[in-house]
Each structure stands twice: as structure tokens, then as C-alpha cells.
C-alpha atoms as a PDB file:
ATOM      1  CA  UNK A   1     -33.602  23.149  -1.345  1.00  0.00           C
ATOM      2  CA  UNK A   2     -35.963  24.211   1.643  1.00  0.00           C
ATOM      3  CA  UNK A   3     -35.468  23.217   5.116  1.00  0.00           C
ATOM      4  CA  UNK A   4     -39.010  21.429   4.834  1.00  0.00           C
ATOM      5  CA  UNK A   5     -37.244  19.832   1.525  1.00  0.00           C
ATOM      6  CA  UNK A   6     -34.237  18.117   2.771  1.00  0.00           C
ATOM      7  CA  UNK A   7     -35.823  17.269   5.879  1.00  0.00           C
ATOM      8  CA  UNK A   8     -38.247  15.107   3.584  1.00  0.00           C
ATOM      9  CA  UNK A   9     -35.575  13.880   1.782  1.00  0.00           C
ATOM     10  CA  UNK A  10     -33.385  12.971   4.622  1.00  0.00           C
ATOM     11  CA  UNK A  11     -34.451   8.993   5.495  1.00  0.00           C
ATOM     12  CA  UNK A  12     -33.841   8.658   2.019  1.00  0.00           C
ATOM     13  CA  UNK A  13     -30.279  10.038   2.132  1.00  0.00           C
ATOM     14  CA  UNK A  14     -29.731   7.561   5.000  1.00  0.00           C
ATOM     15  CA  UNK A  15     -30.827   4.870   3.529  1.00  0.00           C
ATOM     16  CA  UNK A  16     -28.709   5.363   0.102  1.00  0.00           C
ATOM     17  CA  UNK A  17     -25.899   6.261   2.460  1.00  0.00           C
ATOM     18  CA  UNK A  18     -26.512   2.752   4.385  1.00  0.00           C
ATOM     19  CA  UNK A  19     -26.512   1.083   1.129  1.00  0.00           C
ATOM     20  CA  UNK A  20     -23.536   2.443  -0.270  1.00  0.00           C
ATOM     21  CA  UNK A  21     -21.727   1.925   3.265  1.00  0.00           C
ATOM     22  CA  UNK A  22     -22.863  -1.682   2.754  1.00  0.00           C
ATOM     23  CA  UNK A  23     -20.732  -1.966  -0.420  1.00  0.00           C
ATOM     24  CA  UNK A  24     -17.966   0.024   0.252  1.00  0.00           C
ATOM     25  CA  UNK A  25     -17.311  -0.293   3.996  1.00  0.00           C
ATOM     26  CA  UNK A  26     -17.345  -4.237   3.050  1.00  0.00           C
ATOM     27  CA  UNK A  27     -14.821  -4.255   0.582  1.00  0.00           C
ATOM     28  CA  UNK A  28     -12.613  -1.898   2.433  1.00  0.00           C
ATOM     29  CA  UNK A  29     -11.974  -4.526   5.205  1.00  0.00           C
ATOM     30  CA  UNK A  30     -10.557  -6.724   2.306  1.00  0.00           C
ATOM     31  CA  UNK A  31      -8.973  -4.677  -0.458  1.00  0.00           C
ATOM     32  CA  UNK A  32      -4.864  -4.634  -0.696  1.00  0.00           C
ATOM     33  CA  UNK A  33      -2.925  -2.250   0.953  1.00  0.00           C
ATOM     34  CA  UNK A  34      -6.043  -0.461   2.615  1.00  0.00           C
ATOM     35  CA  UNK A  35      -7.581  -3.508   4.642  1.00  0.00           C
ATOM     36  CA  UNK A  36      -5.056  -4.925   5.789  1.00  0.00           C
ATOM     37  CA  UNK A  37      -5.063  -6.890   9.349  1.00  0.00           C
ATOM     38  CA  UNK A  38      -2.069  -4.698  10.779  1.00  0.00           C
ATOM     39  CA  UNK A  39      -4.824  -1.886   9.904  1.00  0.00           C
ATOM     40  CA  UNK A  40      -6.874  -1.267  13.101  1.00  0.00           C
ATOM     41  CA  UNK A  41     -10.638  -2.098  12.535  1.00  0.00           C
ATOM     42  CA  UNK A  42     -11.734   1.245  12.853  1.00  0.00           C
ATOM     43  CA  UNK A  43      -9.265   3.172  10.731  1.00  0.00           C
ATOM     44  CA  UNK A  44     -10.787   0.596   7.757  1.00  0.00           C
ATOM     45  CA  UNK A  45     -14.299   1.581   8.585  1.00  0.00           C
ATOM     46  CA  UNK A  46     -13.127   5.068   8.659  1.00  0.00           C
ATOM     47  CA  UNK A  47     -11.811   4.657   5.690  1.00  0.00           C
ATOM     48  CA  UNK A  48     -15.407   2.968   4.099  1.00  0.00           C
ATOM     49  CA  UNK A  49     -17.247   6.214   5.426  1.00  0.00           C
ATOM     50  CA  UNK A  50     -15.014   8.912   3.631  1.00  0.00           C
ATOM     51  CA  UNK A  51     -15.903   6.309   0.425  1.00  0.00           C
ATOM     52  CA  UNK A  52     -19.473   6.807   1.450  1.00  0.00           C
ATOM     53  CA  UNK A  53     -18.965  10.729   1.309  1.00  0.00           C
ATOM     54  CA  UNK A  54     -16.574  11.436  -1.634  1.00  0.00           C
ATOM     55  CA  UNK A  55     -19.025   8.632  -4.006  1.00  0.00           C
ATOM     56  CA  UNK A  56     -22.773   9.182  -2.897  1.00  0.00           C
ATOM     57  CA  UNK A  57     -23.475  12.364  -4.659  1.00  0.00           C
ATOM     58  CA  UNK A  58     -22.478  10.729  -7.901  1.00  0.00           C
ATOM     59  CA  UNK A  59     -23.907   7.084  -6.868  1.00  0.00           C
ATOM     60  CA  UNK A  60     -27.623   8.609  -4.820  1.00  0.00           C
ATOM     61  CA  UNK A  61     -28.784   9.189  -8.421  1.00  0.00           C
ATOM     62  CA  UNK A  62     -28.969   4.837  -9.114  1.00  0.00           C
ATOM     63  CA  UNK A  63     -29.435   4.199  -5.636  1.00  0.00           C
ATOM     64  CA  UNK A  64     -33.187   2.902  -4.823  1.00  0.00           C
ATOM     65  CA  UNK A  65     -35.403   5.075  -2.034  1.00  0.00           C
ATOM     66  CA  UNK A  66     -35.616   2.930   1.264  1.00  0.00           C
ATOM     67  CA  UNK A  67     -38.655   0.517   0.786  1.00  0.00           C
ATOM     68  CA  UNK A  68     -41.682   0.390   2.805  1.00  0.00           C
ATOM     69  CA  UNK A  69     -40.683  -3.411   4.340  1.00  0.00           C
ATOM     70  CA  UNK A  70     -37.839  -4.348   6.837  1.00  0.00           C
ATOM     71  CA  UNK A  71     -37.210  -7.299   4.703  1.00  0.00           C
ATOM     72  CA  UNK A  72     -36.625  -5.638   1.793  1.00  0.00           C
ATOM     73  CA  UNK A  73     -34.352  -3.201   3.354  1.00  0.00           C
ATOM     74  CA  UNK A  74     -32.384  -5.741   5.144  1.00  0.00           C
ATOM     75  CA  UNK A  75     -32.464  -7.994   1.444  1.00  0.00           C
ATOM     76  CA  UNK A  76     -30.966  -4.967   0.023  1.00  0.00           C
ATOM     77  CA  UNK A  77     -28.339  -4.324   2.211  1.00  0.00           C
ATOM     78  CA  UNK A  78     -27.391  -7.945   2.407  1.00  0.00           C
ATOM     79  CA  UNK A  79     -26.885  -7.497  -1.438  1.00  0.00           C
ATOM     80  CA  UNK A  80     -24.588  -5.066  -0.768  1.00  0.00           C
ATOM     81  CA  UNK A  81     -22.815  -6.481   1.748  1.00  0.00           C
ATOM     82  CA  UNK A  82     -22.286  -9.482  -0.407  1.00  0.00           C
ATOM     83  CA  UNK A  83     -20.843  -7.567  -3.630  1.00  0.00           C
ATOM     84  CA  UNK A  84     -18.712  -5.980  -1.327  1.00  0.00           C
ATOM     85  CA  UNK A  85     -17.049  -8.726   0.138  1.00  0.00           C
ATOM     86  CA  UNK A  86     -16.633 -10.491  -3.447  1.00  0.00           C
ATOM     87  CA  UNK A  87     -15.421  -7.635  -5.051  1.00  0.00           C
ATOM     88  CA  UNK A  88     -12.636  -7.165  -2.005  1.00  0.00           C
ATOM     89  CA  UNK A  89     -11.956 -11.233  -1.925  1.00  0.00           C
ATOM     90  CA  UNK A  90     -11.408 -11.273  -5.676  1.00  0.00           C
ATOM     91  CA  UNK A  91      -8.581  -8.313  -5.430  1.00  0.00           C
ATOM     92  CA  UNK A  92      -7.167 -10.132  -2.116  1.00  0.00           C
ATOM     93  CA  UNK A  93      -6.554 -13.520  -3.649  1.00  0.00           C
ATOM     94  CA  UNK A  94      -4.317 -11.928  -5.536  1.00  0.00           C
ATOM     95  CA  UNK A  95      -2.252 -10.820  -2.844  1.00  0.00           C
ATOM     96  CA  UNK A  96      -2.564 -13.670  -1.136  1.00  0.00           C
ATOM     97  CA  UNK A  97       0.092 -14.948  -3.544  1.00  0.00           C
ATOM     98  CA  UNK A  98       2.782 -13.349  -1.948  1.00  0.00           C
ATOM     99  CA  UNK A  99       2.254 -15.193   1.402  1.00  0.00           C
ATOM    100  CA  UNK A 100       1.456 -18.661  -0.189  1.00  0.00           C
ATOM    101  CA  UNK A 101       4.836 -18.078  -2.148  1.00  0.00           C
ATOM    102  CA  UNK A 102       6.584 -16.980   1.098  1.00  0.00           C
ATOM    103  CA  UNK A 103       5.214 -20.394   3.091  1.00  0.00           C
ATOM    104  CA  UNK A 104       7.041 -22.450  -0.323  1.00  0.00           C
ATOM    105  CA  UNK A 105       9.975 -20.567   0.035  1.00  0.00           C
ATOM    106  CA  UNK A 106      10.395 -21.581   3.563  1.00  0.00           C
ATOM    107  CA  UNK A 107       9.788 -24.942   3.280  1.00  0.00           C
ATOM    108  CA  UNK A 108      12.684 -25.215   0.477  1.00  0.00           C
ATOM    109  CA  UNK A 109      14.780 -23.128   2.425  1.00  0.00           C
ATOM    110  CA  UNK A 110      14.486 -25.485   5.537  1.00  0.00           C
ATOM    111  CA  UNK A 111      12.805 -22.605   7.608  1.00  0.00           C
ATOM    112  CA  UNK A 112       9.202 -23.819   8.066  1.00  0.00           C
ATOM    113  CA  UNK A 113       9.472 -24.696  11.839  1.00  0.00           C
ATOM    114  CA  UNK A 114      10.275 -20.641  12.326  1.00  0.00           C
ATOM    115  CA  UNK A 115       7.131 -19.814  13.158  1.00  0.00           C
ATOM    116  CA  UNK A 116       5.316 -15.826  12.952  1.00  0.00           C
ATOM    117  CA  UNK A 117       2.078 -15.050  13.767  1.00  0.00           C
ATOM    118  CA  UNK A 118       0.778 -14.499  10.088  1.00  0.00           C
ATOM    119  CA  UNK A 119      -2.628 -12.522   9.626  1.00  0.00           C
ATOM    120  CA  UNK A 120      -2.738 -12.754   6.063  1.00  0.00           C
ATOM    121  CA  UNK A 121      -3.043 -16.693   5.957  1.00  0.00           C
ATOM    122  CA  UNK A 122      -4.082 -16.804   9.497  1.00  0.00           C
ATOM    123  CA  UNK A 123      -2.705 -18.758  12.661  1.00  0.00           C
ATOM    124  CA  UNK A 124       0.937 -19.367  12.385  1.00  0.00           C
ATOM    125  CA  UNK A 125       3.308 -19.119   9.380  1.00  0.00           C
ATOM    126  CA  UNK A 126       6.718 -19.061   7.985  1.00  0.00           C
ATOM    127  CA  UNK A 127       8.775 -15.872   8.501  1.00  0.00           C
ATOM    128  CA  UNK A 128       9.220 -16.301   4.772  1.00  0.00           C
ATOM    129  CA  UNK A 129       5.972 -15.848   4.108  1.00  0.00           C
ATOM    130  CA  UNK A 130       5.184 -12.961   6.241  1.00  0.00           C
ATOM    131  CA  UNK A 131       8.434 -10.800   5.355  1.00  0.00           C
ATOM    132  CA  UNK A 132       6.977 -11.737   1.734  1.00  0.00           C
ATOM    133  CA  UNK A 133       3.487 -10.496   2.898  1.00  0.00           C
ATOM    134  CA  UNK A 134       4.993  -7.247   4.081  1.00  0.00           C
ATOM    135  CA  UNK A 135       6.622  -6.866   0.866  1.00  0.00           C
ATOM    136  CA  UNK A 136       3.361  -6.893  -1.249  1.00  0.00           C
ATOM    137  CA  UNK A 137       1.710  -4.563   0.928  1.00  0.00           C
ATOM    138  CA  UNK A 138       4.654  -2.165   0.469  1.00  0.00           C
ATOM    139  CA  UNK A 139       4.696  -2.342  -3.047  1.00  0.00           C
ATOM    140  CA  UNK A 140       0.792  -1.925  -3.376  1.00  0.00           C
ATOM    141  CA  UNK A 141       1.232   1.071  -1.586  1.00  0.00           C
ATOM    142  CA  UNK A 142       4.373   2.525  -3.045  1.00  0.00           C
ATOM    143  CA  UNK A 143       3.289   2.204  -6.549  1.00  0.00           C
ATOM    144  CA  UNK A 144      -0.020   3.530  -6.040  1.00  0.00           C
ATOM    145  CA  UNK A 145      -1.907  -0.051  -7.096  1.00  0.00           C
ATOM    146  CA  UNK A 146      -4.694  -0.200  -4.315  1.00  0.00           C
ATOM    147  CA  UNK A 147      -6.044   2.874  -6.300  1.00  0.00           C
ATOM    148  CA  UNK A 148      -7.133   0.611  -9.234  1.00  0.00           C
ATOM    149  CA  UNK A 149      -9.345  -2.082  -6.692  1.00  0.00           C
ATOM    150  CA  UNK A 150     -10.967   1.366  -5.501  1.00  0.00           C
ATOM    151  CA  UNK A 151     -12.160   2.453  -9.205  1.00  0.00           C
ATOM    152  CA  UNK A 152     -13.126  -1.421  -9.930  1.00  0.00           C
ATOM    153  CA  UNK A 153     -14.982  -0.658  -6.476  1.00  0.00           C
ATOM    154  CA  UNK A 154     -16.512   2.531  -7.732  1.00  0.00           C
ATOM    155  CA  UNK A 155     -17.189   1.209 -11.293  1.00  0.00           C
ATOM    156  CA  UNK A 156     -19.008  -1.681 -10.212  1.00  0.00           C
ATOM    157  CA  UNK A 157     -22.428   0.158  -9.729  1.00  0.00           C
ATOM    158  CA  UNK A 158     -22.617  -0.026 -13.225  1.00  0.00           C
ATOM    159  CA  UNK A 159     -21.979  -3.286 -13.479  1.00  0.00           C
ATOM    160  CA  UNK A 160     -23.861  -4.791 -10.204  1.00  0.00           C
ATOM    161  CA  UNK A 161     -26.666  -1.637  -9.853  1.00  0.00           C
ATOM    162  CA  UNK A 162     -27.993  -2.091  -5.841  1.00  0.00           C
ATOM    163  CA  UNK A 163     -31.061  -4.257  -6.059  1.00  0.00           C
ATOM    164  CA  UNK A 164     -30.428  -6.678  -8.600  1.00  0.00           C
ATOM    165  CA  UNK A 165     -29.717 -10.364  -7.789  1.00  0.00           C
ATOM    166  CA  UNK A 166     -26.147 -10.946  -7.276  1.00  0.00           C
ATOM    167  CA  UNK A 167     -24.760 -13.514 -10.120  1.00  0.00           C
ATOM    168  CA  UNK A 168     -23.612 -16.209  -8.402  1.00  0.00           C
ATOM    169  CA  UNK A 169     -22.702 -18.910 -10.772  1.00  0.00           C
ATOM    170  CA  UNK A 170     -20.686 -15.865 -12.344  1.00  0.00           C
ATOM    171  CA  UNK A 171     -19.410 -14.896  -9.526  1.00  0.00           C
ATOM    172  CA  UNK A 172     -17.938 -17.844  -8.128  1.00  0.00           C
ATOM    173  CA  UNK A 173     -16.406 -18.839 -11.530  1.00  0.00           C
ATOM    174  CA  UNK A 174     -14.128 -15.529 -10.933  1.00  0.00           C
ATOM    175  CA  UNK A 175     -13.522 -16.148  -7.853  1.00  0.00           C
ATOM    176  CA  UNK A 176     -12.240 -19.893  -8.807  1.00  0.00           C
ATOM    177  CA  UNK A 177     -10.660 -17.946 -11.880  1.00  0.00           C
ATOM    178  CA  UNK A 178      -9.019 -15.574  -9.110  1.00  0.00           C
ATOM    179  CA  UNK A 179      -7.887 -18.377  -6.810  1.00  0.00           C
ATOM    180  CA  UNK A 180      -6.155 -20.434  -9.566  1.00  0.00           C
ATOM    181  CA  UNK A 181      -4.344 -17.464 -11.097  1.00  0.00           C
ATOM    182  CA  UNK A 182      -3.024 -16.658  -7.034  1.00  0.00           C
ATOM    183  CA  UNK A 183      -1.654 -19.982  -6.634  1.00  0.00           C
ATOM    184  CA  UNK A 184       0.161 -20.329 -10.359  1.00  0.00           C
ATOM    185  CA  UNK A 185       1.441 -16.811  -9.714  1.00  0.00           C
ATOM    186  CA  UNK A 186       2.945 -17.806  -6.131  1.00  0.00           C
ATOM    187  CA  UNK A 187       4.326 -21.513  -7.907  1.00  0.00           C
ATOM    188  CA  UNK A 188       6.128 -18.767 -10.621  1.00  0.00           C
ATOM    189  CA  UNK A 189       7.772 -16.736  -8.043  1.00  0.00           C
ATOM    190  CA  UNK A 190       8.649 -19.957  -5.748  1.00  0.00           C
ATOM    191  CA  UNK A 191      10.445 -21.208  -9.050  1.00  0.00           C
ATOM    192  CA  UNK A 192      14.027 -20.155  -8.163  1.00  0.00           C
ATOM    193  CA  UNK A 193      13.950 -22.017  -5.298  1.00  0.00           C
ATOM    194  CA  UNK A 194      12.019 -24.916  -6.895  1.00  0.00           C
ATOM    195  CA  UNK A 195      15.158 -25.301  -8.667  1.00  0.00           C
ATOM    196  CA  UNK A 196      18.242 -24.442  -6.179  1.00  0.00           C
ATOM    197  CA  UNK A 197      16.713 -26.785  -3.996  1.00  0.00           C
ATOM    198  CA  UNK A 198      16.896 -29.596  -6.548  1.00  0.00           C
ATOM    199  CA  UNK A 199      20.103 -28.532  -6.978  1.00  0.00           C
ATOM    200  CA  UNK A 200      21.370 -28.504  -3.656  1.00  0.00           C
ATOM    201  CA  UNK A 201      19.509 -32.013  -3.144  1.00  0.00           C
ATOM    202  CA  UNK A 202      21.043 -33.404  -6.053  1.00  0.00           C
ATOM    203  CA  UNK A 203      24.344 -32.390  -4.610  1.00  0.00           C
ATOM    204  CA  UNK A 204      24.240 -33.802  -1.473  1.00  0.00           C
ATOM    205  CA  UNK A 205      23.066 -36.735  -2.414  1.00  0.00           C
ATOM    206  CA  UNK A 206      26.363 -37.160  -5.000  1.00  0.00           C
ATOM    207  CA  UNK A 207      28.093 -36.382  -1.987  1.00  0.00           C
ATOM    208  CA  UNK A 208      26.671 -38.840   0.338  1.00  0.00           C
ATOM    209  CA  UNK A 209      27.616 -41.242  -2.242  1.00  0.00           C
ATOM    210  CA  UNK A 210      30.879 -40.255  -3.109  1.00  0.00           C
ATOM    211  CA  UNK A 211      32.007 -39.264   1.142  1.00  0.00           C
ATOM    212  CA  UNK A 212      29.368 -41.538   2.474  1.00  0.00           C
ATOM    213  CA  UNK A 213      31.764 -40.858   5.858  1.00  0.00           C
ATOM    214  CA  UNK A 214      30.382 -37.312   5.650  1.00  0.00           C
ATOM    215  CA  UNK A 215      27.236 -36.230   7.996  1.00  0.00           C
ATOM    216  CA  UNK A 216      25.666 -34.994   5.153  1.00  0.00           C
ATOM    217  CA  UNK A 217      22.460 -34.139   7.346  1.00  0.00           C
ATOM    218  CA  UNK A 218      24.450 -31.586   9.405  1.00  0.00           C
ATOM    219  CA  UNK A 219      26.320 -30.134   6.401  1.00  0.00           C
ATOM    220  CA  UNK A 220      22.618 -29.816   4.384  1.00  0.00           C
ATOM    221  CA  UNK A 221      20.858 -27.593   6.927  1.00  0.00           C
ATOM    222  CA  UNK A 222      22.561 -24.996   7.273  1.00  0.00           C
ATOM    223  CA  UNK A 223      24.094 -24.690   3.757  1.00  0.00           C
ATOM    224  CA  UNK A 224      20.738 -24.947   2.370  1.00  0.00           C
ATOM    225  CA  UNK A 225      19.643 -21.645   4.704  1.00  0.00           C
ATOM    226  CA  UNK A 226      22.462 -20.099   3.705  1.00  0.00           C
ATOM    227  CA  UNK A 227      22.149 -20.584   0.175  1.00  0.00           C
ATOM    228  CA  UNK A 228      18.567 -20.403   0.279  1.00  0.00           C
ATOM    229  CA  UNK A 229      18.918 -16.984   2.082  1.00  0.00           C
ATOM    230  CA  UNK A 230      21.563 -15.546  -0.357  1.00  0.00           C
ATOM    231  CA  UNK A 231      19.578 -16.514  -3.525  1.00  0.00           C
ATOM    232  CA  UNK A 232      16.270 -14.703  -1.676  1.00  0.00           C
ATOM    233  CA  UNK A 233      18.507 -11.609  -1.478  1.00  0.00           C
ATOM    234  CA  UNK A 234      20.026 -11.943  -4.727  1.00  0.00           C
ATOM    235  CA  UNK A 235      16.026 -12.626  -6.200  1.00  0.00           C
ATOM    236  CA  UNK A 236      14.151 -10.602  -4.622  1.00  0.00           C
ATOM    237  CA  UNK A 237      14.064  -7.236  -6.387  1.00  0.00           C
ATOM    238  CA  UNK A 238      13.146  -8.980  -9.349  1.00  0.00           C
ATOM    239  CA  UNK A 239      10.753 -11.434  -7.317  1.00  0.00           C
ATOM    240  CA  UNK A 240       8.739  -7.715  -6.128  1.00  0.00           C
ATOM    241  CA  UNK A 241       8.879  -6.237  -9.762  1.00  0.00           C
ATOM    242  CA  UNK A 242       7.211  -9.538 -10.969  1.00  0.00           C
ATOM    243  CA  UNK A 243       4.480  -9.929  -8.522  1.00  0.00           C
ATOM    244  CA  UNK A 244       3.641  -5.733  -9.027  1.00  0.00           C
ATOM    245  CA  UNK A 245       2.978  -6.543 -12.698  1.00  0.00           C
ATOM    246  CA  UNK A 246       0.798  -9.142 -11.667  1.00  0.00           C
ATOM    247  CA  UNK A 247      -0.568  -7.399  -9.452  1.00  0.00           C
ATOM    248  CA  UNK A 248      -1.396  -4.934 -11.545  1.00  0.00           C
ATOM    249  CA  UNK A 249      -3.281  -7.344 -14.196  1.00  0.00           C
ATOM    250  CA  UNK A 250      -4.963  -9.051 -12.176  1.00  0.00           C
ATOM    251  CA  UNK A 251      -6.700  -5.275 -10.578  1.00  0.00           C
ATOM    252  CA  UNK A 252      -7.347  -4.644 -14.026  1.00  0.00           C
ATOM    253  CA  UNK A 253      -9.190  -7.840 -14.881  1.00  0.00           C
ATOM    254  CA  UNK A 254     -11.083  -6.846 -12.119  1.00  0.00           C
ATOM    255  CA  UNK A 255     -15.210  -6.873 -12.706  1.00  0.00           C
ATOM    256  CA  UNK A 256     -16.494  -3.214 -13.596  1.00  0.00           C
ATOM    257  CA  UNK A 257     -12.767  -2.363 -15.071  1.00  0.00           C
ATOM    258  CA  UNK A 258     -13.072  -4.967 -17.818  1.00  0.00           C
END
């Protein structure tokens, strides 16, 4: 190509480039592992520009030329930023799961007024839930998962070409798909301690009415921490290993991988 060539061709090349930042800079700031809150802002954008560099030469090909209005442009980009942001949201509900299972936990254990700043949910949570949170983004990235919401990313130009109206009735049927398959994946790892603390409740309550002399209050808490902090130890390599094969289903289910 001539100098006179790809100086012709260059607003184009931004433009696609824009577009495809749109999309993948968007999603970045969401996916698991990769846009994560503890991640500085700029280290995620960083991370949506080398996207924009390793994927445009194969995506510039379906990518439209810049159009001759504003409001087209800034329609198309919109687009883009839109897709992005669903396609990140839909792989973050899933980890979500881990935190809403950790803020369970903590109520059962009798550790919800220990309160973290928690990024993942926002404003204040349980120390449960954000050692829990921690835990998911660890296994994401120790397993290699957050590669699969990056081909679902890459994949999806295929499915959602730039341009075309985004499908929202579709789209926010899997994202209500995605948020009820979070929450009955956080109830099925809070299920041990579902149970223990019926247990435990059970047991004290037998013993209030066999000892009703007994402070049972003062006996409860801190047996119920206790337990409920031996059976999180005993639990929790098997609690991980279940939410990473989640985890990895629900990647795969997501759109442009099905």
C-alpha cells in the first residue's frame, strides 16, 4: 500500500478502531477476572486497546466505513457500547454468585454486622462475602476461565455484526436467564450452611428447653461462629471446585459460543 493509500484509508481505520474499542473496551470493564474493581481503571482500558490491536485486522473486514453523519456515527458507537456492556454483565452475574453466597453465609454464620468495603456488590458487605469474592476471582484466573468470556467477546461479531439493532427483548430474557441461574447457583453453595444452621438452631432450642437455666443466647453466638467457621474450612475446597464448573457453563452458554 502507498503512502497516498493508507493515508486515504486512515479515518477509516480510526473509525473501525473506535468501533471495535466501543465493544471491547466496554466489556473489559465488566468481564471476570480482567475487570475487576481492585483493577485500576486504566490497566482495564489498557487492556480493551491491546483487544482493539490483536482483533481489528481480522474484525476491519465486517466493520462498516465511518458514515457521512455525526448521528450515525455516534448511533453506531452507542451500539457498541451497549453489546459490550451486555455481553460483560451477562458473564459477571455469574460471578456475582460468589459474593451473594458469601453475604448468606454470613448471615447464618452470625457474622453480618462485620462489615468490608465490598466492590463487587457495592457499599458495605460481609467479610464472608468478600473473602468469597476473592476466591472466584482467583479461581477464574488460575484455571484460565476469563479466556472463554474473551472468545464469546470475539465471537460475538458474528452473532451481533456492528450496525444492526441490538435485540433487546432477547437480550434481556438472557440477562433475566443469567440473573436467575446466579442466584440458584449462590442458594446451592449456601446449602451447607442452610442446613448446619438448622441444625445448630434446632439444638439450642432442645437445649433451652431441656436447661432453660442456661443463657442459651451467649452459648449460641459464638458456637455458631465457630462451627460455622470450621464447616467453611472443612467446605470450601469443594465449595471453589463447584462454583469453577459453574462457572465454566455458564461462559459457555455464553451468546456467540452457543
Amino acid at each position: 500500500m502507498s503512502e497516498a493509500e493508507l493515508l486515504a484509508a486512515l479515518p477509516v481505520l480510526a473509525f473501525q478502531a473506535v468501533l471495535a474499542f466501543a465493544r471491547l473496551g466496554a466489556a473489559v470493564m465488566l468481564l471476570p477476572g480482567l475487570g475487576e474493581e481492585e483493577v485500576p481503571a486504566t490497566i482495564r482500558l489498557g487492556l480493551g486497546l491491546a483487544l482493539v490491536l490483536v482483533l481489528l485486522p481480522g474484525l476491519a473486514p465486517g466493520l462498516p466505513a465511518a458514515p457521512d453523519s455525526v448521528g450515525e456515527s455516534l448511533r453506531l458507537i452507542l451500539l457498541e457500547v451497549l453489546v459490550g456492556l451486555w455481553l460483560g454483565g451477562l458473564a459477571r452475574l455469574a460471578m456475582m454468585a460468589m459474593a451473594v453466597a458469601g453475604q448468606m453465609i454470613a448471615l447464618l454464620l452470625g457474622l453480618a454486622q462485620a462489615m468490608v468495603p465490598d466492590p463487587t456488590l457495592g457499599g458495605l458487605g460481609t467479610a464472608p462475602g468478600r473473602l468469597l469474592s476473592l476466591a472466584a476471582v482467583v479461581v477464574v484466573l488460575s484455571t484460565g476461565l476469563y479466556a472463554i468470556p474473551l472468545r464469546a467477546l470475539a465471537e460475538s461479531y458474528a452473532l451481533l455484526p456492528p450496525g444492526d439493532p441490538f435485540p433487546a427483548g432477547a437480550g434481556a430474557e438472557a440477562f433475566a436467564q443469567a440473573a436467575g441461574d446466579s442466584l440458584a447457583l449462590s442458594l446451592r453453595l449456601a446449602a451447607p450452611f442452610v442446613v448446619a444452621a438448622i441444625i445448630i438452631n434446632v439444638a439450642l432450642g432442645l437445649l433451652a428447653r431441656i436447661a432453660p437455666q442456661v443463657q442459651v443466647y451467649f452459648v449460641a453466638i459464638p458456637g455458631q461462629v465457630l462451627l460455622g467457621l470450621a464447616l467453611l474450612g472443612a467446605v470450601m475446597p469443594a465449595l471453589l471446585g463447584a462454583f469453577g464448573e459453574a462457572a465454566r457453563a455458564a461462559f459457555l452458554s455464553l451468546p456467540g459460543l452457543r
